[in-house]
N, C-alpha and C. Protein backbone atom coordinates (compact mmCIF):
# COMPACT_ATOMS: atom_id res chain seq x y z
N UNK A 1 -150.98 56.36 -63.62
CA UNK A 1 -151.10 55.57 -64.83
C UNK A 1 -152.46 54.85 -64.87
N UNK A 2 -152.58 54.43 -63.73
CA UNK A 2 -154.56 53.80 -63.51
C UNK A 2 -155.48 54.33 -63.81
N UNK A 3 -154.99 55.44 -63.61
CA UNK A 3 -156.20 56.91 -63.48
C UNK A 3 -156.65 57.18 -64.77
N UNK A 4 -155.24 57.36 -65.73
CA UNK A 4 -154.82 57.32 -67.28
C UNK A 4 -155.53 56.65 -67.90
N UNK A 5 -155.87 55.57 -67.57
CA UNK A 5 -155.95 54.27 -68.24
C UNK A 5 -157.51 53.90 -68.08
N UNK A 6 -157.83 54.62 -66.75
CA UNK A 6 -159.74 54.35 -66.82
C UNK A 6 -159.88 55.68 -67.24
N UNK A 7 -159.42 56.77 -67.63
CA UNK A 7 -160.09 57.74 -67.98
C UNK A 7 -160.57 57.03 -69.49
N UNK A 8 -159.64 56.77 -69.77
CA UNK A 8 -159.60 56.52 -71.70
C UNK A 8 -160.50 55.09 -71.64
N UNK A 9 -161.07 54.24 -70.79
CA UNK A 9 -161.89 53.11 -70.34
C UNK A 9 -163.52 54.08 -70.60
N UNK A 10 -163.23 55.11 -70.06
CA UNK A 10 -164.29 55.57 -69.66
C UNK A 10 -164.80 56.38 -71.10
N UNK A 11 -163.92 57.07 -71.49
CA UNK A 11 -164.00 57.93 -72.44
C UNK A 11 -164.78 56.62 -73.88
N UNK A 12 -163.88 55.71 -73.97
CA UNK A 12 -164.00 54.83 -75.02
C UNK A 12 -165.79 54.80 -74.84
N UNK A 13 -165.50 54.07 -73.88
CA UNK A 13 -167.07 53.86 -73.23
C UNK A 13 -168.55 54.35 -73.86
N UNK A 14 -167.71 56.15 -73.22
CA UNK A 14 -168.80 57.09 -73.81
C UNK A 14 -169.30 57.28 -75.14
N UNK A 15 -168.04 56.97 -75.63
CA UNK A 15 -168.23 57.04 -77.33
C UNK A 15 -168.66 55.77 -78.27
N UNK A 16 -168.61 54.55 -77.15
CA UNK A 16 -168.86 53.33 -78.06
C UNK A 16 -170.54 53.81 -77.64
N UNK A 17 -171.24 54.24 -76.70
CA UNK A 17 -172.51 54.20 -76.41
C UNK A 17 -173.11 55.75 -77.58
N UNK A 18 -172.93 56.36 -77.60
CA UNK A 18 -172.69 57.85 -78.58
C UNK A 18 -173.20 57.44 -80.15
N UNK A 19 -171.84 56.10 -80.20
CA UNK A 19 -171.47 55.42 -81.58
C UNK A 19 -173.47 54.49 -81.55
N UNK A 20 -173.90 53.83 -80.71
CA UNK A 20 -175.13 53.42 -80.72
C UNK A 20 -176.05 53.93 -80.97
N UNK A 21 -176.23 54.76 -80.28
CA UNK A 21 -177.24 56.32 -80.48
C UNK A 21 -177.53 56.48 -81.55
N UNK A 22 -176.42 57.21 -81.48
CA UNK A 22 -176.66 57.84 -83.59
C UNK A 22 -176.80 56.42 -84.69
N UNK A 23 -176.27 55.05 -84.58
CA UNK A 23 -176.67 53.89 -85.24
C UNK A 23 -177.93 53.81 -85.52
N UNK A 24 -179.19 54.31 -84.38
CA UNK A 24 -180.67 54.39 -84.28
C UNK A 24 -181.28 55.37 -84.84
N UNK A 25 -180.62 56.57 -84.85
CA UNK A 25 -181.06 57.96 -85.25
C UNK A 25 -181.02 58.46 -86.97
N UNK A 26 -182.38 58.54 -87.49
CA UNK A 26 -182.06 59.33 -88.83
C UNK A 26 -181.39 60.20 -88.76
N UNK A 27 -180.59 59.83 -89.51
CA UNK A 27 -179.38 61.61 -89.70
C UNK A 27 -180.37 62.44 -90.46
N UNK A 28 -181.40 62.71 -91.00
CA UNK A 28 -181.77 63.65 -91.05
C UNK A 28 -183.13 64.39 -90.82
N UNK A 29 -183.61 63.94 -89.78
CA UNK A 29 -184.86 64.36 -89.24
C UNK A 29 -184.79 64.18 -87.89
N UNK A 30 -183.54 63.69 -87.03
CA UNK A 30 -183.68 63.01 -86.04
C UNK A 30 -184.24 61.96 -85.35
N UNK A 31 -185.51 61.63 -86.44
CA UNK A 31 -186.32 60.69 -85.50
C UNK A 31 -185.34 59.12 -85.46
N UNK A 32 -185.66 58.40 -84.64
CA UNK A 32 -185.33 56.73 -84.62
C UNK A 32 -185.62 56.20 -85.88
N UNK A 33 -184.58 55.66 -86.36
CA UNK A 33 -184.76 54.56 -87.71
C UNK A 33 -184.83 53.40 -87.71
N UNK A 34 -185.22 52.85 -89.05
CA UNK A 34 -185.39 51.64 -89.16
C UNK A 34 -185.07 50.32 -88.26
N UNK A 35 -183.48 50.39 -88.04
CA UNK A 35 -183.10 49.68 -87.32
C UNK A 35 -183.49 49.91 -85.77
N UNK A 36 -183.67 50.98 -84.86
CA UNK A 36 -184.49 51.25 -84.08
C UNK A 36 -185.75 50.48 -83.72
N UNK A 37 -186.60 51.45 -84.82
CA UNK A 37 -188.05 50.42 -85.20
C UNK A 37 -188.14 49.06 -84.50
N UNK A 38 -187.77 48.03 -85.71
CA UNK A 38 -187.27 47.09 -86.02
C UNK A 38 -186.98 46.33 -84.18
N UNK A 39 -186.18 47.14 -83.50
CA UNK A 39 -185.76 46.58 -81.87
C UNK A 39 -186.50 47.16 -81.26
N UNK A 40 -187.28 48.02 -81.69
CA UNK A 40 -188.73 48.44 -80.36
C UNK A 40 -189.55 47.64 -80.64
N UNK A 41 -190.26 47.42 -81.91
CA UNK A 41 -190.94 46.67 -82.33
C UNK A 41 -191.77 45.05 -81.66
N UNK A 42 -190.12 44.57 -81.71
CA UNK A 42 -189.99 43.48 -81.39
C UNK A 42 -189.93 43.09 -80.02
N UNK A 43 -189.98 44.25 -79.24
CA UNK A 43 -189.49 44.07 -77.88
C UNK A 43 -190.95 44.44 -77.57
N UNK A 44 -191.73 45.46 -78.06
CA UNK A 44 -193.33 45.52 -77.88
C UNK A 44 -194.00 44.32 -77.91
N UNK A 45 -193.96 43.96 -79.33
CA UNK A 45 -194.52 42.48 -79.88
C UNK A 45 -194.20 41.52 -78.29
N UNK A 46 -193.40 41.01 -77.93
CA UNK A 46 -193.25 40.07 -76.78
C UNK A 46 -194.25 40.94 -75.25
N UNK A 47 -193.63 42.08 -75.23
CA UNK A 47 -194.33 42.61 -74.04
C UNK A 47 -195.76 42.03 -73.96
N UNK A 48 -196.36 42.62 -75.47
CA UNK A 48 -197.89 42.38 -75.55
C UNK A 48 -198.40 40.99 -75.37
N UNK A 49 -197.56 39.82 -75.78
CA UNK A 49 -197.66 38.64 -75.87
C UNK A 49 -197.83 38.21 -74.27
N UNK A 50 -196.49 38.33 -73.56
CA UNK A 50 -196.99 38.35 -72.24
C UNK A 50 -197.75 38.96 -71.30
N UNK A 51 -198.16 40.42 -71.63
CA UNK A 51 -199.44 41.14 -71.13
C UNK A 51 -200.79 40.86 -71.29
N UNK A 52 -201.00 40.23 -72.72
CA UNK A 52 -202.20 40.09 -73.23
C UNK A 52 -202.87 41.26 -73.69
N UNK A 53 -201.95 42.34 -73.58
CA UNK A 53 -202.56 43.66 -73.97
C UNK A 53 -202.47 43.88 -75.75
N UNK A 54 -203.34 45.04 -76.34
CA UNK A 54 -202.87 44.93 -77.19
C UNK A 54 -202.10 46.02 -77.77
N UNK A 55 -201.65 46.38 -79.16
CA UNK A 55 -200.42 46.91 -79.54
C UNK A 55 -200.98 47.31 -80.77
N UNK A 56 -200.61 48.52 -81.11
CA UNK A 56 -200.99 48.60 -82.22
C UNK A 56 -199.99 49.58 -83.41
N UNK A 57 -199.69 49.43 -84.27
CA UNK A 57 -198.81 50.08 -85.63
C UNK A 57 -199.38 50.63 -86.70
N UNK A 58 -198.98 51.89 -87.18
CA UNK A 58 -199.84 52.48 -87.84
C UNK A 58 -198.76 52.91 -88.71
N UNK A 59 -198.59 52.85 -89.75
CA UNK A 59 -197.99 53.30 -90.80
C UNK A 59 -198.30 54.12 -91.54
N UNK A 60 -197.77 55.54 -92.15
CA UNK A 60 -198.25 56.56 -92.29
C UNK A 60 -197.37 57.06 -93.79
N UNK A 61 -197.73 57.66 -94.48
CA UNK A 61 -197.15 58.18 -95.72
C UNK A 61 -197.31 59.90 -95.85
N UNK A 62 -196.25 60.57 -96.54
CA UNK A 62 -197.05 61.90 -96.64
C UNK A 62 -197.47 61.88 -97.98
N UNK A 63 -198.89 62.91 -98.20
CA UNK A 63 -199.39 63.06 -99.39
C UNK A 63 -199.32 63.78 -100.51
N UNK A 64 -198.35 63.43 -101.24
CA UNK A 64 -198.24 64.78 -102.13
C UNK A 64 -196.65 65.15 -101.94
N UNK A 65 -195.65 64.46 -101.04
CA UNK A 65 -194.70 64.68 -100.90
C UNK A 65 -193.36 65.19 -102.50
N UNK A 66 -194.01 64.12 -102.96
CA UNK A 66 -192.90 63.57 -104.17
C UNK A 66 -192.99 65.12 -105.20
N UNK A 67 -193.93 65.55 -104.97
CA UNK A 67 -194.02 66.86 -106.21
C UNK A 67 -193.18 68.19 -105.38
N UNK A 68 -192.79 68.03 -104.05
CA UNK A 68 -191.48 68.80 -103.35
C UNK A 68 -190.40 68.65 -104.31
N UNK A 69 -189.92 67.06 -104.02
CA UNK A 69 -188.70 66.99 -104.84
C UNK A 69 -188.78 66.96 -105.90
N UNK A 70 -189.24 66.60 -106.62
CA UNK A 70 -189.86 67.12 -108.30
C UNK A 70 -189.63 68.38 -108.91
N UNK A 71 -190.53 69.32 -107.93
CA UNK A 71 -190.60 71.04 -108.07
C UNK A 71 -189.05 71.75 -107.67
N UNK A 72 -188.71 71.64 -106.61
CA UNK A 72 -187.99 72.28 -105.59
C UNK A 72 -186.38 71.49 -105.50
N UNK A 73 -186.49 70.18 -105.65
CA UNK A 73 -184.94 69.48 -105.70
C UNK A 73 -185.15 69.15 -104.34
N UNK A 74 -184.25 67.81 -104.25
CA UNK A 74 -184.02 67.43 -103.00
C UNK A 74 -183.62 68.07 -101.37
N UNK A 75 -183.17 69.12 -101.88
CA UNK A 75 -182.76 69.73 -100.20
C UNK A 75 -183.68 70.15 -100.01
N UNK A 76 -184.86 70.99 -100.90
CA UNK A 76 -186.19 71.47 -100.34
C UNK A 76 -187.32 70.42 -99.80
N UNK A 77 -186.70 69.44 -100.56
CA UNK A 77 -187.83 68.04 -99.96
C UNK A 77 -186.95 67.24 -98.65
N UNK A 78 -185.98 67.24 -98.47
CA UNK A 78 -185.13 67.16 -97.18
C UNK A 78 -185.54 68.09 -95.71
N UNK A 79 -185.80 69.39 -96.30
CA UNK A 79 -186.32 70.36 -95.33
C UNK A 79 -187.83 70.29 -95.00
N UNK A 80 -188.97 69.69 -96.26
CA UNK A 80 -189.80 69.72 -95.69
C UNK A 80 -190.25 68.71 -94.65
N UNK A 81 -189.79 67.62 -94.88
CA UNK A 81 -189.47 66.25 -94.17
C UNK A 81 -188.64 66.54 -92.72
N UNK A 82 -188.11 67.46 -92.53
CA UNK A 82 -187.37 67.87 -91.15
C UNK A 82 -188.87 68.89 -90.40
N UNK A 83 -189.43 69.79 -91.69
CA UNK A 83 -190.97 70.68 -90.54
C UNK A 83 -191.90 69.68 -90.43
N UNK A 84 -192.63 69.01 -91.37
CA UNK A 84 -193.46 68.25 -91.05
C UNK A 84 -192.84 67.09 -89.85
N UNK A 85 -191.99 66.71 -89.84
CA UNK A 85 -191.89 65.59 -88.85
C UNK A 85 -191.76 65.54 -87.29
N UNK A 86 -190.77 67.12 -87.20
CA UNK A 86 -190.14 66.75 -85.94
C UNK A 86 -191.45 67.48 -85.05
N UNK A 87 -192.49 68.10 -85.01
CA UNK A 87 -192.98 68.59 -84.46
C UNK A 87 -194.84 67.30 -84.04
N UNK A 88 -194.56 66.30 -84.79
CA UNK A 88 -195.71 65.32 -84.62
C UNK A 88 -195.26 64.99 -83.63
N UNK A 89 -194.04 64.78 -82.79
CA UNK A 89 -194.05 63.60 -81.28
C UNK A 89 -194.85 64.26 -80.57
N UNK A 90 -194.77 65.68 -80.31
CA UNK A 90 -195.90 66.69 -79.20
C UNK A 90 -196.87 65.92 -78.91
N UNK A 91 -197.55 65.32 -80.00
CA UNK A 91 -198.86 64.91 -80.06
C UNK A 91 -199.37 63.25 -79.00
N UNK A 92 -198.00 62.52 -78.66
CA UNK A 92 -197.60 61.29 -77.99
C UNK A 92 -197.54 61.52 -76.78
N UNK A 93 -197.91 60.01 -76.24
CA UNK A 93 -197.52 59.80 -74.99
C UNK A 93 -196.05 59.11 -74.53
N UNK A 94 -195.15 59.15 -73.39
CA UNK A 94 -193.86 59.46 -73.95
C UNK A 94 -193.65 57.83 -73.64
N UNK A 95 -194.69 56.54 -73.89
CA UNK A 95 -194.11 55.24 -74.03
C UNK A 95 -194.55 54.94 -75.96
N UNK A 96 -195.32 55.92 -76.26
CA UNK A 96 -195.36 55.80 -78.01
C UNK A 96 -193.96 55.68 -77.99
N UNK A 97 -193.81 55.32 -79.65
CA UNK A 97 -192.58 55.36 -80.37
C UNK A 97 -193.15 55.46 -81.98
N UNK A 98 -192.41 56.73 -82.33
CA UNK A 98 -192.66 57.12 -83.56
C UNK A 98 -191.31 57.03 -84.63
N UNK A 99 -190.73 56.68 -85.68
CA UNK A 99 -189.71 56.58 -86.47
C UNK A 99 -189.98 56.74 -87.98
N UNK A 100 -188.80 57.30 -88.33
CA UNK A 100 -188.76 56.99 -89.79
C UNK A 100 -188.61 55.89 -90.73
N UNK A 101 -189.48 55.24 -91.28
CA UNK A 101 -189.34 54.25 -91.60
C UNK A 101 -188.35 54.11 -93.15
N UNK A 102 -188.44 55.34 -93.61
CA UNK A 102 -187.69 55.37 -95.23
C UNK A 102 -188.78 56.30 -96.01
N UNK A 103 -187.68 57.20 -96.76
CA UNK A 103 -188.40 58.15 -97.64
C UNK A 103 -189.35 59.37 -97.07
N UNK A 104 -190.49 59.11 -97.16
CA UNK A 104 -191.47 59.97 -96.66
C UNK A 104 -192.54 59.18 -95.68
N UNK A 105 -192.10 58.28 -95.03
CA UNK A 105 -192.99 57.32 -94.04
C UNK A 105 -192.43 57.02 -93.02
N UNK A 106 -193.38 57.06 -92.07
CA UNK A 106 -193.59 57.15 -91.15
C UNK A 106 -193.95 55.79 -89.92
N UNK A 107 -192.98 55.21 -88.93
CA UNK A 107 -194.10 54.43 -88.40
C UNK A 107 -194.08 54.52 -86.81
N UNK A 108 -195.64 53.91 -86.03
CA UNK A 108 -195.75 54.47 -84.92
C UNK A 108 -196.30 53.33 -84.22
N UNK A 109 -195.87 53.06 -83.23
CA UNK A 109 -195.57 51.83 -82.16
C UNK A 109 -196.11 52.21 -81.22
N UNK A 110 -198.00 52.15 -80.47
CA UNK A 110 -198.27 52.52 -79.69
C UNK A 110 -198.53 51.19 -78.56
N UNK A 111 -197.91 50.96 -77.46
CA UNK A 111 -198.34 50.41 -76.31
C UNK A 111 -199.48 50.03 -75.88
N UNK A 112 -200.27 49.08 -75.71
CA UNK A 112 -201.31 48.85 -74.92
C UNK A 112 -202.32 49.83 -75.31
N UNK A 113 -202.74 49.43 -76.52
CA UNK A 113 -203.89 50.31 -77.84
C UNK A 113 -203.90 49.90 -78.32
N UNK A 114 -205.62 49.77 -78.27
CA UNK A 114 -206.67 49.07 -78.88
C UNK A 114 -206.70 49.69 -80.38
N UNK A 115 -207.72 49.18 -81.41
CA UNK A 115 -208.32 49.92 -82.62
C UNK A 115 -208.50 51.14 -82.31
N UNK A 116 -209.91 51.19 -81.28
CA UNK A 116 -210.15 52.87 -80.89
C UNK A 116 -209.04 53.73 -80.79
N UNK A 117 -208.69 53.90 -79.76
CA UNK A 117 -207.43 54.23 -79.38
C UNK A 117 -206.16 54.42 -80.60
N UNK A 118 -205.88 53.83 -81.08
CA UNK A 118 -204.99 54.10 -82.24
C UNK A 118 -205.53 54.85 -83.43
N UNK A 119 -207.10 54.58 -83.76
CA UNK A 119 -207.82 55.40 -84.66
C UNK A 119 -207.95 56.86 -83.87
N UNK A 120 -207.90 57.16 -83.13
CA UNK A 120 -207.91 58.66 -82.13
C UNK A 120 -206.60 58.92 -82.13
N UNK A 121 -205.69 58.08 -81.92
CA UNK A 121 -203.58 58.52 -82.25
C UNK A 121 -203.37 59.35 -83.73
N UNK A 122 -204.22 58.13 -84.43
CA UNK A 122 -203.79 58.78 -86.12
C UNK A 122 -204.39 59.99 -86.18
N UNK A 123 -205.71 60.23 -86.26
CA UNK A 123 -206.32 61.29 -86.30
C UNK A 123 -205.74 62.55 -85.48
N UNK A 124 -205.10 62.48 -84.64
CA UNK A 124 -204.61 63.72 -83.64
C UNK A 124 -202.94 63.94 -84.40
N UNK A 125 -201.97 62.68 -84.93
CA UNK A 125 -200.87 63.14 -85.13
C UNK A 125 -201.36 63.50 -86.69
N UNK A 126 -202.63 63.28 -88.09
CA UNK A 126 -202.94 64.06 -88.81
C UNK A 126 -203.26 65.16 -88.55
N UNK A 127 -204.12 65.75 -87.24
CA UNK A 127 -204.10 67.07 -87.21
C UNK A 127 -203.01 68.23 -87.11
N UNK A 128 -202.34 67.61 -86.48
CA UNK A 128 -201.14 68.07 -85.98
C UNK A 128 -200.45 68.47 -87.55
N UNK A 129 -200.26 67.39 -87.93
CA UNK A 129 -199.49 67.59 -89.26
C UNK A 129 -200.24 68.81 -90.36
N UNK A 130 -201.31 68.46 -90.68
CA UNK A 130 -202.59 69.66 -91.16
C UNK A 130 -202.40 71.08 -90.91
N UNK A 131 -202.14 71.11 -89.29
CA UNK A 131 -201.96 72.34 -88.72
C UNK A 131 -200.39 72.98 -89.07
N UNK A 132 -199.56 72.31 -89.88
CA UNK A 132 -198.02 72.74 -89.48
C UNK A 132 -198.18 73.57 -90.95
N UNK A 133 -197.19 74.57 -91.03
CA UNK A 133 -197.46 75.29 -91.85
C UNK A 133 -196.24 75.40 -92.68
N UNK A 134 -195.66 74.92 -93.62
CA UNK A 134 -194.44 74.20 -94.45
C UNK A 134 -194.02 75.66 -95.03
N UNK A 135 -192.51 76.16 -94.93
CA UNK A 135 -192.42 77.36 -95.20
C UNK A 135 -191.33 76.55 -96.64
N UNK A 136 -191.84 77.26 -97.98
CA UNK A 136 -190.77 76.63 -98.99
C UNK A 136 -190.09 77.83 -99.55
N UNK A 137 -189.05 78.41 -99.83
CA UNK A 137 -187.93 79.16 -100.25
C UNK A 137 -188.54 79.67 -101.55
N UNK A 138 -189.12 81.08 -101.95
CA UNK A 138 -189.68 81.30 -103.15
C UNK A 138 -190.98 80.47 -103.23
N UNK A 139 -191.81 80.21 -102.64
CA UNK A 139 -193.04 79.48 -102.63
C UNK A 139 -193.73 80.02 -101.92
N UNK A 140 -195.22 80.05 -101.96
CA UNK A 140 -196.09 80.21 -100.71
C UNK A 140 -196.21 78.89 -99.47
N UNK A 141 -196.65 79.08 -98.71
CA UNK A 141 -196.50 77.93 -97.08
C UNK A 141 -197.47 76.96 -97.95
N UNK A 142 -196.79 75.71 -97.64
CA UNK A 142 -198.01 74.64 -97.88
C UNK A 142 -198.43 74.02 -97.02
N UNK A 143 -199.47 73.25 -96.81
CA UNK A 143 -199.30 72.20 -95.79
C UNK A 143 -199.89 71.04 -96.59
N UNK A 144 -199.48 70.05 -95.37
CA UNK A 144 -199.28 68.97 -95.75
C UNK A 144 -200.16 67.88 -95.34
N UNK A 145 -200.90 66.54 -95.71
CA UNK A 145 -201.63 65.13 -95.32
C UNK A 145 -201.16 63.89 -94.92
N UNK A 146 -201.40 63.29 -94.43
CA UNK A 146 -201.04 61.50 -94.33
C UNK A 146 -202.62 60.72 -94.66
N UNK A 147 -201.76 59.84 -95.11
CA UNK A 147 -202.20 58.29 -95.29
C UNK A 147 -201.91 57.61 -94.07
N UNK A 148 -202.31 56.32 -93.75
CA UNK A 148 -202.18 55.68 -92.95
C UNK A 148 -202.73 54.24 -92.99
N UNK A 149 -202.23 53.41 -92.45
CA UNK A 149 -202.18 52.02 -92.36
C UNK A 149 -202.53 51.32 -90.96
N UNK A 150 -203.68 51.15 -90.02
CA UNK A 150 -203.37 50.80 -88.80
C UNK A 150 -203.52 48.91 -88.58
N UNK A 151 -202.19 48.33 -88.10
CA UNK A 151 -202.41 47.16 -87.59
C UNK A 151 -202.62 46.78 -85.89
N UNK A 152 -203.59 45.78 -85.77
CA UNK A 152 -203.38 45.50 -84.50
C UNK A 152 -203.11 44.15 -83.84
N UNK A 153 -202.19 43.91 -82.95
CA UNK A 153 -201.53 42.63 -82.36
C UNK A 153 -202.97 42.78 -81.19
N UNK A 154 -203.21 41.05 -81.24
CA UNK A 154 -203.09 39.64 -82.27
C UNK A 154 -203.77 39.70 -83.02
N UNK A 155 -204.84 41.20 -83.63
CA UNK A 155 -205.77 40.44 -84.61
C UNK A 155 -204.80 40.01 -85.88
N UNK A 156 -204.21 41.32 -86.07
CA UNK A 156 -203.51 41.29 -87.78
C UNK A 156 -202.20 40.85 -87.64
N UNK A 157 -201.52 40.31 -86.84
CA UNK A 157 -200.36 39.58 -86.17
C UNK A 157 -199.68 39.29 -85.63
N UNK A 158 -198.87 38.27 -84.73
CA UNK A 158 -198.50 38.20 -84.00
C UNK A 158 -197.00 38.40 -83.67
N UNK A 159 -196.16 38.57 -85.04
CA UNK A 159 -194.91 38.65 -85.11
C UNK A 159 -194.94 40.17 -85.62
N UNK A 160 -193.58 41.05 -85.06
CA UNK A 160 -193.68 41.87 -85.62
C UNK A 160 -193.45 42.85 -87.27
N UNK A 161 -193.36 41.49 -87.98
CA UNK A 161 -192.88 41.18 -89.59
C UNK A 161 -194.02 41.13 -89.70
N UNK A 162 -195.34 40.48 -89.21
CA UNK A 162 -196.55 40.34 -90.09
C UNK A 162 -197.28 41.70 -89.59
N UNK A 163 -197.12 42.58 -88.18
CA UNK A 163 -198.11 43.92 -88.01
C UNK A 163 -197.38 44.91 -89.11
N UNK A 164 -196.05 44.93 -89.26
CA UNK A 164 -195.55 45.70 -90.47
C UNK A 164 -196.22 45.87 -91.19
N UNK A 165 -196.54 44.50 -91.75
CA UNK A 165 -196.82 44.25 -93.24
C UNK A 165 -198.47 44.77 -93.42
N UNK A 166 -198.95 44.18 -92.83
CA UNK A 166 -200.52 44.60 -92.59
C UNK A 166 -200.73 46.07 -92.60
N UNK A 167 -199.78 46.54 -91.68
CA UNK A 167 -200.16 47.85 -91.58
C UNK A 167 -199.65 48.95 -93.09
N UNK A 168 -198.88 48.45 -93.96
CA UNK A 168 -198.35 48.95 -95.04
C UNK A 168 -199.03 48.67 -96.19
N UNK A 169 -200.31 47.45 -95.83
CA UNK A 169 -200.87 47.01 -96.78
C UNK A 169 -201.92 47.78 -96.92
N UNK A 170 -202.58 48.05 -95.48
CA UNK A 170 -203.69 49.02 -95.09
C UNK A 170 -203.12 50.80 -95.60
N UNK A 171 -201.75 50.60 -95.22
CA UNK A 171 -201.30 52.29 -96.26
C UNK A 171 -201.94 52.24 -97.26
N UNK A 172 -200.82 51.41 -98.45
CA UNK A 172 -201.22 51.17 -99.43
C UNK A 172 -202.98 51.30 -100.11
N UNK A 173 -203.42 50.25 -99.35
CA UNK A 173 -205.17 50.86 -99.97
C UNK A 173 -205.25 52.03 -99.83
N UNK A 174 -205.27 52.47 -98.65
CA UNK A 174 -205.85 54.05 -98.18
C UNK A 174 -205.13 55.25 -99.35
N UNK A 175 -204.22 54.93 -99.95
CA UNK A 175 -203.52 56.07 -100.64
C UNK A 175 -203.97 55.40 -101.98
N UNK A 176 -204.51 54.37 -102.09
CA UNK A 176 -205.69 53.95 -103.73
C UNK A 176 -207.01 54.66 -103.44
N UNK A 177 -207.47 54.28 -102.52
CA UNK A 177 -209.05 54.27 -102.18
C UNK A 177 -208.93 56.14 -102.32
N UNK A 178 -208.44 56.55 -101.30
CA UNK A 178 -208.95 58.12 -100.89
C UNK A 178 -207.48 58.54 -99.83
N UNK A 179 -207.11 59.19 -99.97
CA UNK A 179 -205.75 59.74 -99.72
C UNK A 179 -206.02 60.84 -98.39
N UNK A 180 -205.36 60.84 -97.42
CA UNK A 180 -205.61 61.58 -96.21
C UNK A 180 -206.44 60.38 -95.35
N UNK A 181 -206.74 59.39 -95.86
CA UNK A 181 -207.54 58.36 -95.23
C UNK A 181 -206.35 57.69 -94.29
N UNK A 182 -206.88 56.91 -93.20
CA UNK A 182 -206.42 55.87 -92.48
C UNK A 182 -207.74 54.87 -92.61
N UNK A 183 -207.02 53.29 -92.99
CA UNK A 183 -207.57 52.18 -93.31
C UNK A 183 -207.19 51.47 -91.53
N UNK A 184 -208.35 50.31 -91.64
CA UNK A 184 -207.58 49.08 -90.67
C UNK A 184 -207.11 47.90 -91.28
N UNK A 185 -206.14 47.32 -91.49
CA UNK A 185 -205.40 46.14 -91.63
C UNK A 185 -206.69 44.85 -92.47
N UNK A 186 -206.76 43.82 -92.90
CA UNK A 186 -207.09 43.52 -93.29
C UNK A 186 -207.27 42.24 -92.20
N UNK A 187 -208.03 41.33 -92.04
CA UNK A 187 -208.22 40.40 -91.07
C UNK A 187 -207.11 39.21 -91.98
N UNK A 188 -206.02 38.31 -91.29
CA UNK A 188 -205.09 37.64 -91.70
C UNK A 188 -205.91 36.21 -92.77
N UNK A 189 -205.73 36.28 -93.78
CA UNK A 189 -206.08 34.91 -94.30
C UNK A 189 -205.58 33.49 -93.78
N UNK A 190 -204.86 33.47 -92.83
CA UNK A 190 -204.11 32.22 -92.68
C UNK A 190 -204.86 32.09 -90.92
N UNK A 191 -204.78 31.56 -90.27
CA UNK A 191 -205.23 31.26 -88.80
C UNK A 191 -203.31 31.51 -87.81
N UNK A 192 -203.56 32.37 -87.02
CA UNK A 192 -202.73 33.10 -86.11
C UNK A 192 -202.19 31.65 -85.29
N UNK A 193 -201.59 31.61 -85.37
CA UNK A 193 -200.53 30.63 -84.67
C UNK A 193 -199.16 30.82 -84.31
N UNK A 194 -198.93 30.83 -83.12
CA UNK A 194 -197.74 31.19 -82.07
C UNK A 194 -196.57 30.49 -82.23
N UNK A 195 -195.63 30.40 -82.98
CA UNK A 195 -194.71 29.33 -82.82
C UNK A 195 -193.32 29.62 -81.45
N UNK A 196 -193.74 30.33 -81.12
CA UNK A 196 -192.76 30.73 -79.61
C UNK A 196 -192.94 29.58 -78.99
């Protein structure tokens, strides 16, 4: 009856941890979501704080996405969002963290990286993407661009609500200004102050 009784201890177990997993996981691209993000993020943000190292987030858009689902209907823009995506981690080192942030964006949580360094990340996971060759049902292969947004902890902030933001702001221009571009963050108007 003990035996009984931790199997189903054990079993529960497996499945309450299973039940977590997939809580993190886009159901449909696989990558880590929002809520994911969101707890790496934040757990970076402190690392860096006590390292003194820095951190950097790059937020990424695809270009030209929206005329998939437009043209083709949503499951064809579902599928292209599954080729273009799952094949950019290759391009990482395996303490990056890359996720779906919503829609057709993208965001990427690199460790102890500088500007340089993150401007050489974007550029290698755009090639990557450039190089993938989008097969559409009755269409010829397309491929595909990003935008990009890069923030860096402590210049552009210290919480991980304000490198978000920066770095989405820096999207944002880059997909006004010139599209396939990556921008840097904007220097903070307010003076950086720690309230930890």
């Amino acid at each position: 009856m003990l035996a009984d009784q931790a199997a189903v201890a054990i079993f529960n177990a497996g499945m309450h941890e299973l039940a977590n997993q997939e809580a993190r996981r886009d159901s449909l691209t696989g990558l880590p979501n929002r809520r994911a993000l969101d707890e790496r993020l934040e757990a970076e943000v402190k690392r860096a704080s006590r390292s003194g190292k820095p951190l950097a987030v790059v937020m990424m858009d695809l270009d030209g996405f929206k005329v998939f689902n437009d043209t083709f209907g949503h499951a064809v823009g579902d599928n292209v969002l599954c080729q273009a995506f799952a094949p950019l981690t290759d391009t990482l080192r395996s303490t990056d963290f890359l996720a779906r942030y919503g829609g057709d964006e993208l965001t990427l949580v690199l460790p102890e990286t500088d500007l340089t360094s993150g401007k050489l990340v974007a550029q290698k996971v755009q090639e990557k993407l450039r190089s993938i060759q989008i097969e559409i049902p009755e269409a010829a292969p397309a491929h595909l661009d990003l935008s990009g947004g890069i923030a860096i902890y402590p210049q552009h902030g210290i919480f991980a609500s304000d490198l978000l933001r920066a770095a989405d702001e820096a999207l944002y221009r880059a997909k006004r200004r010139q599209r396939g571009s990556f921008l840097v963050a904007s220097e903070p108007t307010v003076p950086l102050v720690n309230h930890q």
